[in-house]
N, C-alpha and C. Protein backbone atom coordinates (compact mmCIF):
# COMPACT_ATOMS: atom_id res chain seq x y z
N UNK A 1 20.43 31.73 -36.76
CA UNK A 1 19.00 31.86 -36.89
C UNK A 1 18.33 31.61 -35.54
N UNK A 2 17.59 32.44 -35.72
CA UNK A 2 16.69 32.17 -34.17
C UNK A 2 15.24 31.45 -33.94
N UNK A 3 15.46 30.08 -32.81
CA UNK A 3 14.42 29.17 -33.03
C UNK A 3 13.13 30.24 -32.59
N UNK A 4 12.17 29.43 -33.10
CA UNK A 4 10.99 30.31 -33.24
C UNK A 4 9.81 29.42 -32.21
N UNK A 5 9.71 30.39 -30.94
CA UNK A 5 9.05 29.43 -30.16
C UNK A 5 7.60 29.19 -30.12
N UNK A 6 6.87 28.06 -29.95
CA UNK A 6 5.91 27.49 -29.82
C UNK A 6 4.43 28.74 -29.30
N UNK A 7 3.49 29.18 -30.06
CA UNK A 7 2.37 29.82 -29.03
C UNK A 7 1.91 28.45 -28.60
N UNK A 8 0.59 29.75 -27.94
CA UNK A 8 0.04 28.81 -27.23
C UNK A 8 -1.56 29.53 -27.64
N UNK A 9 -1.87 27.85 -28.14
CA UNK A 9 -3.06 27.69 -28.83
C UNK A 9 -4.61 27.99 -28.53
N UNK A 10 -4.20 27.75 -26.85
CA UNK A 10 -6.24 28.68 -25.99
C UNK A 10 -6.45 27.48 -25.65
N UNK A 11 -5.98 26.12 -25.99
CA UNK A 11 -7.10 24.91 -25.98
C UNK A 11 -6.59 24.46 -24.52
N UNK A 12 -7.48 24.35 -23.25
CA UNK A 12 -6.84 23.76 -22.25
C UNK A 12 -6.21 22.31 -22.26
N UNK A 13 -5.48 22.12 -21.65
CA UNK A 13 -4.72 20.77 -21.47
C UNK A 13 -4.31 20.48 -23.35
N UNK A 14 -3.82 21.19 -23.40
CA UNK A 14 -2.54 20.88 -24.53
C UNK A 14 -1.50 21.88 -24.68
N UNK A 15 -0.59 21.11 -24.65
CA UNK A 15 0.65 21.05 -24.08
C UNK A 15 1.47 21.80 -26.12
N UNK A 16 2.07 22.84 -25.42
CA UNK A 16 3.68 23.27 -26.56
C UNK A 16 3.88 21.87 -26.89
N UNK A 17 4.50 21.93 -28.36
CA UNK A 17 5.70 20.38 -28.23
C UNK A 17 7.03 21.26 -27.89
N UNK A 18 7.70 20.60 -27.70
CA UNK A 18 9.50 20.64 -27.21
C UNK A 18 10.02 21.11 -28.55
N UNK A 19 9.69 20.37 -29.36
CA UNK A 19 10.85 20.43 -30.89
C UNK A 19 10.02 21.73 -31.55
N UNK A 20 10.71 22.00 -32.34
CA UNK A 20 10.27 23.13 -33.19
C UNK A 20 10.16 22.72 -34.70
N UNK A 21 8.90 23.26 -35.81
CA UNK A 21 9.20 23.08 -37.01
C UNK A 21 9.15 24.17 -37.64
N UNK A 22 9.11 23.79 -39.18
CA UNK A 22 8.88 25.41 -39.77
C UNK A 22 7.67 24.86 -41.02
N UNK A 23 6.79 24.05 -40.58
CA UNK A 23 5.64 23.95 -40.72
C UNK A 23 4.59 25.31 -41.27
N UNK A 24 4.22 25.51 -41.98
CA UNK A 24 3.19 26.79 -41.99
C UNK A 24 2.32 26.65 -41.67
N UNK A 25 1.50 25.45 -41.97
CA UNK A 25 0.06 24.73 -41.03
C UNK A 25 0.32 24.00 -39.79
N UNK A 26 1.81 24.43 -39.11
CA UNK A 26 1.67 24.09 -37.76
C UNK A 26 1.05 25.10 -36.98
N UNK A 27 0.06 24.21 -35.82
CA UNK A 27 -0.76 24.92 -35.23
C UNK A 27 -0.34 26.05 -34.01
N UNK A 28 1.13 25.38 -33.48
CA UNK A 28 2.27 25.67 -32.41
C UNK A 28 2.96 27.00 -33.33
N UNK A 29 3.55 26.53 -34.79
CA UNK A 29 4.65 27.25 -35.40
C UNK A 29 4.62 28.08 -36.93
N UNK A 30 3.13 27.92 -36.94
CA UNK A 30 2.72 28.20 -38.22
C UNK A 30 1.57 29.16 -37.90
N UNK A 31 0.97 29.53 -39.23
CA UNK A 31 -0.41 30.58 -39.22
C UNK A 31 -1.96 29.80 -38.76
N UNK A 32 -1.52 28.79 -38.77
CA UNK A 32 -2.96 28.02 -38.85
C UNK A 32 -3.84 28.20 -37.25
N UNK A 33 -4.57 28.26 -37.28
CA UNK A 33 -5.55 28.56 -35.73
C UNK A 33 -7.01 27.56 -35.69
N UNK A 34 -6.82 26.99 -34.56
CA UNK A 34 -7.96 25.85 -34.57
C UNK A 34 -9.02 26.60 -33.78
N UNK A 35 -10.29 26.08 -34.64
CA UNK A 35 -11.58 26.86 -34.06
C UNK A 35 -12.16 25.89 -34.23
N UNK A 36 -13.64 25.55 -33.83
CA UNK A 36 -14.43 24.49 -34.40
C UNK A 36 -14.66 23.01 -33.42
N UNK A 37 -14.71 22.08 -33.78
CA UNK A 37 -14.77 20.95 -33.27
C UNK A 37 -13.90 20.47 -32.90
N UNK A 38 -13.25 19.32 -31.69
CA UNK A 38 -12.51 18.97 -31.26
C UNK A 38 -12.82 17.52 -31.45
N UNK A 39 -11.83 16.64 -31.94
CA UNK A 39 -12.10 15.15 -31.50
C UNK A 39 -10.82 13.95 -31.40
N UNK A 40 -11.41 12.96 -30.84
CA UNK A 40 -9.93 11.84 -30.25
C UNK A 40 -10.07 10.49 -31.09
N UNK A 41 -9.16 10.36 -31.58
CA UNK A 41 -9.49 9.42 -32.48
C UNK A 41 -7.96 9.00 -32.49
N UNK A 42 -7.99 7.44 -33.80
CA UNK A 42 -6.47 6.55 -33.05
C UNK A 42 -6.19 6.75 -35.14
N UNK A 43 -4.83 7.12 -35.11
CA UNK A 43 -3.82 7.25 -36.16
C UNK A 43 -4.54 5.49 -37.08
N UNK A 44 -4.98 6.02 -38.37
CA UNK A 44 -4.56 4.74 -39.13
C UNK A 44 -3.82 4.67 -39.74
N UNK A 45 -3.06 5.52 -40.57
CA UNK A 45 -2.38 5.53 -41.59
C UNK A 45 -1.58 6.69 -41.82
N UNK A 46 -0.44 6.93 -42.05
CA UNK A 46 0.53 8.08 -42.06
C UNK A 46 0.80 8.29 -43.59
N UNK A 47 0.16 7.52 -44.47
CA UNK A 47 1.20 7.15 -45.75
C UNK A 47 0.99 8.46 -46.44
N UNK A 48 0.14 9.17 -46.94
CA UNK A 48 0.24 10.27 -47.25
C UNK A 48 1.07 11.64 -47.42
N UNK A 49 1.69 12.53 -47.48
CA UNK A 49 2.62 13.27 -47.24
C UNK A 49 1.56 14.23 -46.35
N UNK A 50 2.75 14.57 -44.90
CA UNK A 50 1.96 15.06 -43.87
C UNK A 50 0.74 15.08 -43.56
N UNK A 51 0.19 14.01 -43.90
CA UNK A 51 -1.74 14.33 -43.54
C UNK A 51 -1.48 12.59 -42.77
N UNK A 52 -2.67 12.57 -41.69
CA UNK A 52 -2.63 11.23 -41.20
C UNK A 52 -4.33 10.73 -41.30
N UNK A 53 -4.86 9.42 -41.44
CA UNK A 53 -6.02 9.12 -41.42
C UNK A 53 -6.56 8.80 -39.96
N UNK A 54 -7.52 9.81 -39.50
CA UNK A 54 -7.78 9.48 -38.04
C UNK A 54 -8.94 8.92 -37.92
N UNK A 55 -9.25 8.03 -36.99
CA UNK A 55 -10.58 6.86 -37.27
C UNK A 55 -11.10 7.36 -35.52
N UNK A 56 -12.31 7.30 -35.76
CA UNK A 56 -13.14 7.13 -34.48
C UNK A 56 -14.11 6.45 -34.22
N UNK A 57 -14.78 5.47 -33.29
CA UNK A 57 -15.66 5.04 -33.22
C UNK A 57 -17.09 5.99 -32.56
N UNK A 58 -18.42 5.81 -33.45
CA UNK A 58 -19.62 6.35 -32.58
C UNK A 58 -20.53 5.04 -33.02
N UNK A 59 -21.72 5.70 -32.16
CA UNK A 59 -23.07 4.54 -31.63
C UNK A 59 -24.13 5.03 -31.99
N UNK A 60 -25.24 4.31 -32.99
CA UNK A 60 -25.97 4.44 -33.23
C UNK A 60 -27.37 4.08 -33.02
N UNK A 61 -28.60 4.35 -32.36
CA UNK A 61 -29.25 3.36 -31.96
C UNK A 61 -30.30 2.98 -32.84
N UNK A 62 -30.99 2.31 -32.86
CA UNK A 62 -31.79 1.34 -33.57
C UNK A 62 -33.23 1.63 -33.02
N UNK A 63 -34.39 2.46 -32.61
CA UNK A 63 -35.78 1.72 -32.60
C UNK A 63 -36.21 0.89 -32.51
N UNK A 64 -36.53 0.79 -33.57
CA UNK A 64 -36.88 -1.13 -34.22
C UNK A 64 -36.06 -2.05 -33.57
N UNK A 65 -35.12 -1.87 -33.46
CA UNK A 65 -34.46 -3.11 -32.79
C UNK A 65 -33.76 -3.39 -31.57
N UNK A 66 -34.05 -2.08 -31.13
CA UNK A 66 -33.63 -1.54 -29.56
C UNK A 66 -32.52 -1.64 -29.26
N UNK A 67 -31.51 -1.62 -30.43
CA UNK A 67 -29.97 -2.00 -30.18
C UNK A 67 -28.98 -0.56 -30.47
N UNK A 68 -27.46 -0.63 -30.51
CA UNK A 68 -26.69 0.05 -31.09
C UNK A 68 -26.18 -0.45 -31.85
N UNK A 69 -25.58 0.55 -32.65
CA UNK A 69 -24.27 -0.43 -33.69
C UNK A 69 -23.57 0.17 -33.34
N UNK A 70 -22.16 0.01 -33.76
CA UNK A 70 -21.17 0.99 -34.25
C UNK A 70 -20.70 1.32 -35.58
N UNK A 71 -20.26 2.28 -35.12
CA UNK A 71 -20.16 3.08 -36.94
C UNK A 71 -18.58 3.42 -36.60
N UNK A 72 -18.11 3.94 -37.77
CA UNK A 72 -16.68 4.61 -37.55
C UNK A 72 -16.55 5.91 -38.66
N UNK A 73 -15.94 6.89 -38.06
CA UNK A 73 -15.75 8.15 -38.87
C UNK A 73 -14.50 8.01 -39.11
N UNK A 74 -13.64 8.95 -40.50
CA UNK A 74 -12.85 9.11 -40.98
C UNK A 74 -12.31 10.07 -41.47
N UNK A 75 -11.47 10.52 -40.99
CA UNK A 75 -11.18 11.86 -41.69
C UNK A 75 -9.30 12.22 -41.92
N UNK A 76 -9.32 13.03 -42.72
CA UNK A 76 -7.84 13.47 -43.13
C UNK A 76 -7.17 14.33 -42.14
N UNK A 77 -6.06 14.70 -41.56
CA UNK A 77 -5.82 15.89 -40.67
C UNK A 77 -4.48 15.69 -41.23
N UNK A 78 -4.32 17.16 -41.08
CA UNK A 78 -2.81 17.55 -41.74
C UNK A 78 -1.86 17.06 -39.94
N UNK A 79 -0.50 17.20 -40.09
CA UNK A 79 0.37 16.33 -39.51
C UNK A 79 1.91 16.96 -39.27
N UNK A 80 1.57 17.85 -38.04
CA UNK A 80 2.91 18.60 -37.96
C UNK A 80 4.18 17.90 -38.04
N UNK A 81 5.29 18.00 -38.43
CA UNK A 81 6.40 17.02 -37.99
C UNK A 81 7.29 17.42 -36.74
N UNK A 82 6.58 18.31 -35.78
CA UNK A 82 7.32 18.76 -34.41
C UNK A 82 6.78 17.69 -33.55
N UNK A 83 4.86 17.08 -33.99
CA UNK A 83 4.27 16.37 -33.23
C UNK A 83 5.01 14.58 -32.96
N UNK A 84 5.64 14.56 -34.14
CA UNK A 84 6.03 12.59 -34.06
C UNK A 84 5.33 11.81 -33.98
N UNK A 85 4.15 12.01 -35.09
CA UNK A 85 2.79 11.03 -34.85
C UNK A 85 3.24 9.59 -35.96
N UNK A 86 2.63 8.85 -35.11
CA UNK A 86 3.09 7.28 -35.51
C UNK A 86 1.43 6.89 -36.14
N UNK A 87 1.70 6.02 -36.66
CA UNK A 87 0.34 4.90 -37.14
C UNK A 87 0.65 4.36 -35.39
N UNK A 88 -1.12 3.92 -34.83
CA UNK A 88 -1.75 3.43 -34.01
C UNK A 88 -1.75 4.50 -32.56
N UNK A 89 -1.19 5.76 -32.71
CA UNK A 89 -1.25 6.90 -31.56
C UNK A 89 -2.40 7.40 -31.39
N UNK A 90 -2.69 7.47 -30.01
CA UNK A 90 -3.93 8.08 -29.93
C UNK A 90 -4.07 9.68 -29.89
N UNK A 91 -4.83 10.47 -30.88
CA UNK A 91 -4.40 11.66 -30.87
C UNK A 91 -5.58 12.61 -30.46
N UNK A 92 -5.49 13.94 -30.69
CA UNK A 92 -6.83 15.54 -30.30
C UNK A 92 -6.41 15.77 -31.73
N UNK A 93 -7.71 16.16 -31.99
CA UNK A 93 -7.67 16.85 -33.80
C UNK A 93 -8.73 17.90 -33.58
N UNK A 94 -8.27 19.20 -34.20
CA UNK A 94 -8.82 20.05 -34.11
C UNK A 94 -9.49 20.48 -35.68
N UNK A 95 -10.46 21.50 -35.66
CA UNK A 95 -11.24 22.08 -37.29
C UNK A 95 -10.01 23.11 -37.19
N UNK A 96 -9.94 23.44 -38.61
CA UNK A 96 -9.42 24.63 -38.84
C UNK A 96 -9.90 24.80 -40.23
N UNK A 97 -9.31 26.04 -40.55
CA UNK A 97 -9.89 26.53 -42.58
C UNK A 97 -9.40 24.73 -43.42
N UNK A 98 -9.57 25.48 -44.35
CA UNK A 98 -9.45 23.45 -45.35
C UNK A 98 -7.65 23.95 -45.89
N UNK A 99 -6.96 23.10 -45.50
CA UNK A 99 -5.72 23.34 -46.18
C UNK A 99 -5.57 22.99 -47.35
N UNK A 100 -6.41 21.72 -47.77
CA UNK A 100 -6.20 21.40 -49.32
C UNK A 100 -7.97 20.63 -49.22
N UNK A 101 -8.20 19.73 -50.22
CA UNK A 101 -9.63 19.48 -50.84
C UNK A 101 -10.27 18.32 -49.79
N UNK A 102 -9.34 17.83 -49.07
CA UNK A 102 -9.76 16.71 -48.12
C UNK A 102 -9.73 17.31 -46.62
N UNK A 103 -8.62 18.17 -46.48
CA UNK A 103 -7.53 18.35 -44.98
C UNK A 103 -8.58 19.40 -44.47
N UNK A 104 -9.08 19.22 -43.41
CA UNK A 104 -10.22 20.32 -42.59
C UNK A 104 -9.56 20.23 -41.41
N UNK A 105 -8.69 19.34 -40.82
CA UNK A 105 -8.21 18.86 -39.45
C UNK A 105 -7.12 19.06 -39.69
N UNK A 106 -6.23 19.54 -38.10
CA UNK A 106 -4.88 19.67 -37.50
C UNK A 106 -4.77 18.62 -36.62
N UNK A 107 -3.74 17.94 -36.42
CA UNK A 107 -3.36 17.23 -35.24
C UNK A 107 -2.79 17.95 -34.29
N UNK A 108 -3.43 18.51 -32.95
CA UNK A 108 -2.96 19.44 -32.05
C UNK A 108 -2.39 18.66 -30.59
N UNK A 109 -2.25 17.28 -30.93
CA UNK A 109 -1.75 16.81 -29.70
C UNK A 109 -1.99 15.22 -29.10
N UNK A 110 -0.85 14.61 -28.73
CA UNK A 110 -1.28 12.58 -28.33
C UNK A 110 -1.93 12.86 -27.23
N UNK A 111 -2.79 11.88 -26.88
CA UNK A 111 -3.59 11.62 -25.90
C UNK A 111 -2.55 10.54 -24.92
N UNK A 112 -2.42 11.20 -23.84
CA UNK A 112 -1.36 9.75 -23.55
C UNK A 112 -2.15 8.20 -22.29
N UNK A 113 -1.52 7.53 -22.17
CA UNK A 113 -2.28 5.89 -22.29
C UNK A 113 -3.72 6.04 -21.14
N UNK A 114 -3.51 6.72 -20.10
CA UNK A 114 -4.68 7.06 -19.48
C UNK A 114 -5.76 7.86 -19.48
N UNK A 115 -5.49 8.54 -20.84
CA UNK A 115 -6.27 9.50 -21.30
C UNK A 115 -7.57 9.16 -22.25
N UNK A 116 -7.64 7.84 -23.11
CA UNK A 116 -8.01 7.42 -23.78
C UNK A 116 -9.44 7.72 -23.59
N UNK A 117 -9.98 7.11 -23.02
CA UNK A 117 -11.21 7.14 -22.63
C UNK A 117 -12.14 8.23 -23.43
């Protein structure tokens, strides 16, 4: 059988993975195509089957009280298994069509330790 290699997605600075899957909602190896919003957010939870919980922090400001808070967003993203995403990785999540009733997000790639920001 012949491995089936990686496209390439349009999004600058993200990188093929190395491994190959046979994923259908992989974004590398599958039909799925990311359009839409882009965002960086840190792995909470893997427990799910292939979907991971990605958390982000934003700032809200206050008027009245001339302050910020912080808030945190949450969302589902489906979870290639070519990628090797761990609970606490910092990752790029892309929009794509809804794969199931929660999943609107792909995980298209780790952010690595100097990237964070």
């Amino acid at each position: 059988m012949e491995k089936k290699k990686a496209k390439n997605i349009g999004i600058p600075g993200i990188e093929s993975p190395s491994d190959v899957c046979e994923d259908i909602n992989c974004p590398f190896h599958g039909k799925i195509s990311v359009r839409g919003r882009i965002f960086r957010g840190v792995v909470e939870s893997i427990k799910p089957s292939k979907t991971a919980i990605i958390k982000w922090e934003r700032r809200v400001y206050f008027p009245k009280y001339e302050r910020f808070e912080k808030r945190f967003t949450k969302v589902n993203a489906h979870r290639p298994s070519c990628l090797h995403i761990k609970e606490g990785d910092f990752v790029i999540i892309g929009e794509c069509r809804p794969i199931s009733k929660t999943k609107k997000f792909v995980i298209i790639g780790k952010v690595g330790e100097n990237e964070r920001a």
